[in-house]
Structures are given as structure tokens and as C-alpha cells.
N, C-alpha and C. Protein backbone atom coordinates (compact mmCIF):
# COMPACT_ATOMS: atom_id res chain seq x y z
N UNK A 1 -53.27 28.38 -14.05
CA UNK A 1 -51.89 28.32 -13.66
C UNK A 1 -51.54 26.96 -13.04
N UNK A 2 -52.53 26.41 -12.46
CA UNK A 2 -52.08 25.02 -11.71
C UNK A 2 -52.48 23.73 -12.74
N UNK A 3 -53.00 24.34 -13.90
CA UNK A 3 -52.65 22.88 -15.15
C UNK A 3 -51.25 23.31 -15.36
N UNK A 4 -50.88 24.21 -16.12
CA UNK A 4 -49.49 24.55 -16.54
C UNK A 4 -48.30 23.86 -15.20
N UNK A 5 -48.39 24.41 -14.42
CA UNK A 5 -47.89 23.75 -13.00
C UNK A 5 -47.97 22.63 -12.97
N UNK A 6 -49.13 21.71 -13.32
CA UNK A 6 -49.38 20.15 -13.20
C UNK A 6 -48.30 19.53 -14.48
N UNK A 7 -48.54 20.13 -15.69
CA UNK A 7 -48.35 19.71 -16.86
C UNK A 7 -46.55 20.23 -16.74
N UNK A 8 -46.19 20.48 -16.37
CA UNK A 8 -44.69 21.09 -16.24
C UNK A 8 -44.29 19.94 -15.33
N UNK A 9 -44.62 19.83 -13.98
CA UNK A 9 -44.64 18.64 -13.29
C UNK A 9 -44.36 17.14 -13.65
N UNK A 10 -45.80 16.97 -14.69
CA UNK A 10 -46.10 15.40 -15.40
C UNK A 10 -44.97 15.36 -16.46
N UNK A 11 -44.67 16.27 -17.08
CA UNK A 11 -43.15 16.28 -18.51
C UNK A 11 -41.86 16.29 -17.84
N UNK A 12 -41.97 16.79 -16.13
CA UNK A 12 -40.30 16.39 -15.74
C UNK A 12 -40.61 15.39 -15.32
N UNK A 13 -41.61 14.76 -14.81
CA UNK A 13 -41.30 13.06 -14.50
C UNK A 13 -41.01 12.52 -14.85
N UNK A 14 -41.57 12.35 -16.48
CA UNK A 14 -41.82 11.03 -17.83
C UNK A 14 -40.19 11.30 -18.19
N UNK A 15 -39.40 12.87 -18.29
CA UNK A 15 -38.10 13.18 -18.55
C UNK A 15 -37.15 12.12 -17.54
N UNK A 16 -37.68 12.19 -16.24
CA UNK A 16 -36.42 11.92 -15.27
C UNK A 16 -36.44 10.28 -15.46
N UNK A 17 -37.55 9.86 -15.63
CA UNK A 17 -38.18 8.39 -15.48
C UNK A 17 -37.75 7.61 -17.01
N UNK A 18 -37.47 8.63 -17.87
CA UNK A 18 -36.59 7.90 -19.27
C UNK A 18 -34.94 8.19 -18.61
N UNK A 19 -34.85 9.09 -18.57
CA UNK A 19 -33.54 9.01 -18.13
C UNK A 19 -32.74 8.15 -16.93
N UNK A 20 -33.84 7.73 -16.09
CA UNK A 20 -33.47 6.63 -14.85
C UNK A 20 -33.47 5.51 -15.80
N UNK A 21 -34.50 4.94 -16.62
CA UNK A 21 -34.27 4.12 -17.24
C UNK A 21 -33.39 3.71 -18.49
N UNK A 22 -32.55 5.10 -19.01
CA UNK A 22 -31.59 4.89 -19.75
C UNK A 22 -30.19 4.29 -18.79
N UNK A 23 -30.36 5.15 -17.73
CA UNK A 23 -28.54 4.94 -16.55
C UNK A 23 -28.74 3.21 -15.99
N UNK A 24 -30.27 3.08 -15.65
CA UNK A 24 -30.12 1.25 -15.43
C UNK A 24 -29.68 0.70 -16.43
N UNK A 25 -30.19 0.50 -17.47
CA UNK A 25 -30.27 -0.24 -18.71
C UNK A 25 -28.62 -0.59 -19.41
N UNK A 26 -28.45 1.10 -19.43
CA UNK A 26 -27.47 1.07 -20.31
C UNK A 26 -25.78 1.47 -19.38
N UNK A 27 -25.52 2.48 -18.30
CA UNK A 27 -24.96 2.97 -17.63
C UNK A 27 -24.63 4.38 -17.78
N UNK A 28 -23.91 4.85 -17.41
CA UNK A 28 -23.74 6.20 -17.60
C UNK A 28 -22.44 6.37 -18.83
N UNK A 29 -21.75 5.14 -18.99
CA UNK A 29 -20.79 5.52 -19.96
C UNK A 29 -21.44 5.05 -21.37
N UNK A 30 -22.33 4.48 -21.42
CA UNK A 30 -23.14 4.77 -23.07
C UNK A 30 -24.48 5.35 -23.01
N UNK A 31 -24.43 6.70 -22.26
CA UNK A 31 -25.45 7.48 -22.15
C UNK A 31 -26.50 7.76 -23.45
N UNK A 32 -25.88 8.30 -24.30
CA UNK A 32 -26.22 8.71 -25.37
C UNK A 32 -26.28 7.83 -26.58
N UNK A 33 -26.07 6.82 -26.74
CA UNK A 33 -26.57 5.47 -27.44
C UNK A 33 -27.61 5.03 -26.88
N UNK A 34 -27.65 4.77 -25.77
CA UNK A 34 -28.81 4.13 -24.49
C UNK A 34 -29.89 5.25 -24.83
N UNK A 35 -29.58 6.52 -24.75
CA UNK A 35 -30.87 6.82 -24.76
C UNK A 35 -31.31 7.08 -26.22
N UNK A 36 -30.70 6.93 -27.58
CA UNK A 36 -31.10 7.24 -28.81
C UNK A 36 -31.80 5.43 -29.15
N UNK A 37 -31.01 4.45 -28.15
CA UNK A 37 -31.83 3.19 -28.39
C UNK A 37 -33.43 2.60 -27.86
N UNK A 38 -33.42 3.68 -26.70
CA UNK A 38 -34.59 3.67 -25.99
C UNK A 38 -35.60 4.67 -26.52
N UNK A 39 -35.40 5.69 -26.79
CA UNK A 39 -36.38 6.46 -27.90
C UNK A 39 -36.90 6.07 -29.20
N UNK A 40 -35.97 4.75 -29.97
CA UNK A 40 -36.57 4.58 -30.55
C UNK A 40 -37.26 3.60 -30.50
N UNK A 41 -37.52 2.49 -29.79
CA UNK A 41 -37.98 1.68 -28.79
C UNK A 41 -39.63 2.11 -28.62
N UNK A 42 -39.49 3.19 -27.83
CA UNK A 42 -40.27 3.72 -27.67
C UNK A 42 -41.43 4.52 -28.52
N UNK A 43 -40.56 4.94 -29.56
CA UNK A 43 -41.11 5.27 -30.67
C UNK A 43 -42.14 4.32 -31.72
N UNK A 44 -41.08 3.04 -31.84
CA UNK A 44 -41.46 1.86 -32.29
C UNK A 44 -42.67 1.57 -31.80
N UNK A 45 -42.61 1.41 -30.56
CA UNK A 45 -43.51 0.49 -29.63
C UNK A 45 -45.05 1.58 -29.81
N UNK A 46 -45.01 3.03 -29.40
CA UNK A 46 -46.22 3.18 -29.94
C UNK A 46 -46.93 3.50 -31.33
N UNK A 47 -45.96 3.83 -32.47
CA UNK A 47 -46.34 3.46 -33.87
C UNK A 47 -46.98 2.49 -34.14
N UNK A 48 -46.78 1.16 -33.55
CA UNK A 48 -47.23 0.10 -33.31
C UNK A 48 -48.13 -0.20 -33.08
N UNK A 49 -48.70 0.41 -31.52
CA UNK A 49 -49.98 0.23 -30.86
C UNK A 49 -51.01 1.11 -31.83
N UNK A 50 -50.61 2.97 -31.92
CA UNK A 50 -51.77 3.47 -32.71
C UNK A 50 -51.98 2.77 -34.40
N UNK A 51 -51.50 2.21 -34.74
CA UNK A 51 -51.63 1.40 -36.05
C UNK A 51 -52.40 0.15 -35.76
N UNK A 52 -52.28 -0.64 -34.38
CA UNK A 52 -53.59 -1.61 -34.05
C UNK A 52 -54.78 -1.07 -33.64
N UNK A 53 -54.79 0.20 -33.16
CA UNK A 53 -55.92 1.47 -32.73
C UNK A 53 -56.97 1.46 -34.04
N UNK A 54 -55.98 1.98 -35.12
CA UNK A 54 -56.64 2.14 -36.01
C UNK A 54 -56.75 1.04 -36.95
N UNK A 55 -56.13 0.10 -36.75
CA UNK A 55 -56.76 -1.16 -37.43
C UNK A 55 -58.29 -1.51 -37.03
N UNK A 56 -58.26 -1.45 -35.46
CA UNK A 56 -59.44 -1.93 -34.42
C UNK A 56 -60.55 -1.02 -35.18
N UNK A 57 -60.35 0.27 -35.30
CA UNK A 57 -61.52 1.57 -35.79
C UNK A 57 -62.23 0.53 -36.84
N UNK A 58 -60.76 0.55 -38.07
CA UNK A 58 -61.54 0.63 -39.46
C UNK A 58 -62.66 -1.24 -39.44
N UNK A 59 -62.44 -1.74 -38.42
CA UNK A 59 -62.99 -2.84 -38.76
C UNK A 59 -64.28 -3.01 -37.88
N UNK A 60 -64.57 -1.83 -37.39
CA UNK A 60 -66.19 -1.67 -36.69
C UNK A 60 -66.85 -1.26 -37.55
């Protein structure tokens, strides 16, 4: 019960902590652009990294 508790915890942070960083970034009146621009950002950014992950694998 206290992973579920932990893990419920750690997913409203990373939630509140994109969303703080959508209202700096962008403001509250392009909420919803700001945050469809930052998801994909984000998205981008680790597609990115696990594709150098697995570049790094295949060349050991």
C-alpha cells in the first residue's frame, strides 16, 4: 500500500511540476498550446535520448 501511496505521490508531482512549468513559460492565457508544446518537447527530447541508448547497445 505505501508503493501505490509513493507512486500516486511521484505522478502528482511530475503532473504539478509540468504544469508549473507550462504557467511560467507560457502563462495562463495560452494554457493549452503551452502545454500541447511542452509535451511534445518532451516527447521529442526523450525519443531522442532512448534512440542514442540504443544506438550506444548496438555498438558494444
Amino acid at each position: 500500500m505505501a508503493l501505490l501511496r509513493g507512486l500516486f505521490w511521484f505522478g502528482l508531482f511530475l503532473v504539478l511540476t509540468f504544469c508549473f512549468v507550462v504557467l511560467f513559460e507560457y502563462g495562463p492565457r495560452d494554457f493549452a498550446k503551452g502545454a500541447q508544446k511542452e509535451y511534445a518537447r518532451i516527447k521529442s527530447f526523450l525519443v531522442k535520448r532512448t534512440e542514442e541508448i540504443r544506438q550506444d547497445k548496438k555498438d558494444r
